[in-house]
Protein backbone atom coordinates (compact mmCIF):
# COMPACT_ATOMS: atom_id res chain seq x y z
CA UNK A 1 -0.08 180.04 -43.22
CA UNK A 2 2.10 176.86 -42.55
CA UNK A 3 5.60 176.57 -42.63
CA UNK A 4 7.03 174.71 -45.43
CA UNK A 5 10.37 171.55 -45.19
CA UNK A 6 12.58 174.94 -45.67
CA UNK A 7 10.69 176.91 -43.11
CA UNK A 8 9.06 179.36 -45.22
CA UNK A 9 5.46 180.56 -44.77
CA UNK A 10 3.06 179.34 -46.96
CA UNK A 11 -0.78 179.56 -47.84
CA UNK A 12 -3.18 176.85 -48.08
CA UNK A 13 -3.57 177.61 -51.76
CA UNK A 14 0.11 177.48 -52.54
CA UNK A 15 0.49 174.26 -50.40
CA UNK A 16 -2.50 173.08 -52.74
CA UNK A 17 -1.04 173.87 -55.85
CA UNK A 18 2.23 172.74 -55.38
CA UNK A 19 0.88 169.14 -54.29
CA UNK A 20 -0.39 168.61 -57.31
CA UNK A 21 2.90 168.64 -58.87
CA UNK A 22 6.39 166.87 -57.52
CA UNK A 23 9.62 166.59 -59.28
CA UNK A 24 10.91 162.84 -59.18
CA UNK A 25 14.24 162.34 -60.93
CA UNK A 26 14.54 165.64 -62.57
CA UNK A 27 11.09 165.34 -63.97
CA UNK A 28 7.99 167.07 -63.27
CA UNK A 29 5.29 164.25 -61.61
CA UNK A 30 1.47 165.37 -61.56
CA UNK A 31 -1.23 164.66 -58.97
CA UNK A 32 -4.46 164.38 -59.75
CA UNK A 33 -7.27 162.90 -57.53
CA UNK A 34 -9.14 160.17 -58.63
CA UNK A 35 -12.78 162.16 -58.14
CA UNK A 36 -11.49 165.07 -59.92
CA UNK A 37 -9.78 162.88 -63.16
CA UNK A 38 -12.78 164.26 -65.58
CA UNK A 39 -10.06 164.51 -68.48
CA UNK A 40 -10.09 161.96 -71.65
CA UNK A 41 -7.37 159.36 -70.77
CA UNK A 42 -5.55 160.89 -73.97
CA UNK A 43 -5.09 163.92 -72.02
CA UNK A 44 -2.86 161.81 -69.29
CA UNK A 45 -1.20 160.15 -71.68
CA UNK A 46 0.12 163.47 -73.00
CA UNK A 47 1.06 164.73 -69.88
CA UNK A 48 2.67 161.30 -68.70
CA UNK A 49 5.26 161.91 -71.51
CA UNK A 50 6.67 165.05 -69.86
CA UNK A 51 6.63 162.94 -66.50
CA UNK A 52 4.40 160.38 -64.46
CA UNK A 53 1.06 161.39 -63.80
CA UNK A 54 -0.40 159.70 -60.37
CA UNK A 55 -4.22 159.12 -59.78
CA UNK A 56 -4.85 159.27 -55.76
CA UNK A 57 -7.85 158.44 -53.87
CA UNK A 58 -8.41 159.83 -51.11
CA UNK A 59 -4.79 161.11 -50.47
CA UNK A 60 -3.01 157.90 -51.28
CA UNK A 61 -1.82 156.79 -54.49
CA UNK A 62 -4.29 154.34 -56.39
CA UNK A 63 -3.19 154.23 -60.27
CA UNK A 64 -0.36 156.04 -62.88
CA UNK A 65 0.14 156.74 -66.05
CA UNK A 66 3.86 156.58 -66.88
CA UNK A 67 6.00 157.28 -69.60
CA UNK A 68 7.27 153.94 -71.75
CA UNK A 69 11.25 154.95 -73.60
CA UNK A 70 12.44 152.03 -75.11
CA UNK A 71 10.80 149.25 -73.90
CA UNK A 72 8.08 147.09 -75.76
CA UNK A 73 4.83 145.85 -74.52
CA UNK A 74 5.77 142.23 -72.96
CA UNK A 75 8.72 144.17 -71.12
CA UNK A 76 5.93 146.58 -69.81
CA UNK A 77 3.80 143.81 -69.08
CA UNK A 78 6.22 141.57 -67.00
CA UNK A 79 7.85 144.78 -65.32
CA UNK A 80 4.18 144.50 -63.38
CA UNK A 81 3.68 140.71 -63.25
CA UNK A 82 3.70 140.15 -59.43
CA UNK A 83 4.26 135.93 -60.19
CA UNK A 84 7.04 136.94 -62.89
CA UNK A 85 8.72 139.02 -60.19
CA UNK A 86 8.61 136.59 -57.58
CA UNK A 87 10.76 134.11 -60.09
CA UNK A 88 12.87 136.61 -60.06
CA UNK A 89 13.53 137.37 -57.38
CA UNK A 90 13.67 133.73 -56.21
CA UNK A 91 15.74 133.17 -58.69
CA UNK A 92 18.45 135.63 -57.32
CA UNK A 93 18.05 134.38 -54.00
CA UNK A 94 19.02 130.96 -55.17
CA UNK A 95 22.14 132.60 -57.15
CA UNK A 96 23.22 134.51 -54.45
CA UNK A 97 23.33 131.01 -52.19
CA UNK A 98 24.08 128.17 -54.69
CA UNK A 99 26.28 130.76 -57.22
CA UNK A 100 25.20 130.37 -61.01
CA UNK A 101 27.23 128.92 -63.81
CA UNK A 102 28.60 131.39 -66.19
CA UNK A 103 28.02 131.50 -70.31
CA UNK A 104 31.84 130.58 -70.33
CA UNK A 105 31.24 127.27 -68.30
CA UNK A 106 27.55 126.71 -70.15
CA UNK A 107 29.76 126.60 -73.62
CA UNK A 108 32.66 124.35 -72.17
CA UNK A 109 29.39 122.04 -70.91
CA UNK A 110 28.83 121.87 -74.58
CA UNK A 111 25.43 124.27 -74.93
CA UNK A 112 25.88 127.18 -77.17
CA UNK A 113 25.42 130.60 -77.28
């Protein structure tokens, strides 16, 4: 028996089960280990839309499956794009030193909405 963050005892077996799944913003999240992820992807999927399902190996995260709500494939897609989010993120960098123009100044510059 171990003590647990609230200092109650607990077993190997409950420390085991309750690894394998976290709650992360009000949601359930499910661990699975990479070498024991014999389930059809499907299955994931279905679990995914109840909360996040993350593959480890070895004890350290390696892959998810997450739920998509209202968002469409290229917004998944460049969520993850490591080059997109490095313009971005320039790009804020440069706002946040040169300032940006705003849509009010843009129209009065003669480009429309």
């Amino acid at each position: 028996m171990k003590p647990n963050s609230h200092g109650q005892q607990r077993s190997q077996d409950q420390d085991k089960k309750s690894s394998s799944n976290r709650w992360r913003n009000n949601r359930p999240m499910t661990k699975i280990e990479l070498t024991k992820a014999s389930e059809p992807l499907s299955k994931y999927a279905q679990k995914a839309r109840k909360g996040t399902v993350i593959v480890v190996k070895r004890g350290k995260p390696f892959a998810a499956v997450v739920p998509i709500r209202n968002a469409d494939e290229e917004t998944v897609s460049l969520s993850t794009n490591r080059k997109f989010l490095a313009i971005i993120e320039r790009s804020r960098s440069r706002t946040k030193k040169e300032g940006a123009i705003s849509s009010k100044e843009l129209r009065r510059l003669g480009l429309k909405k």
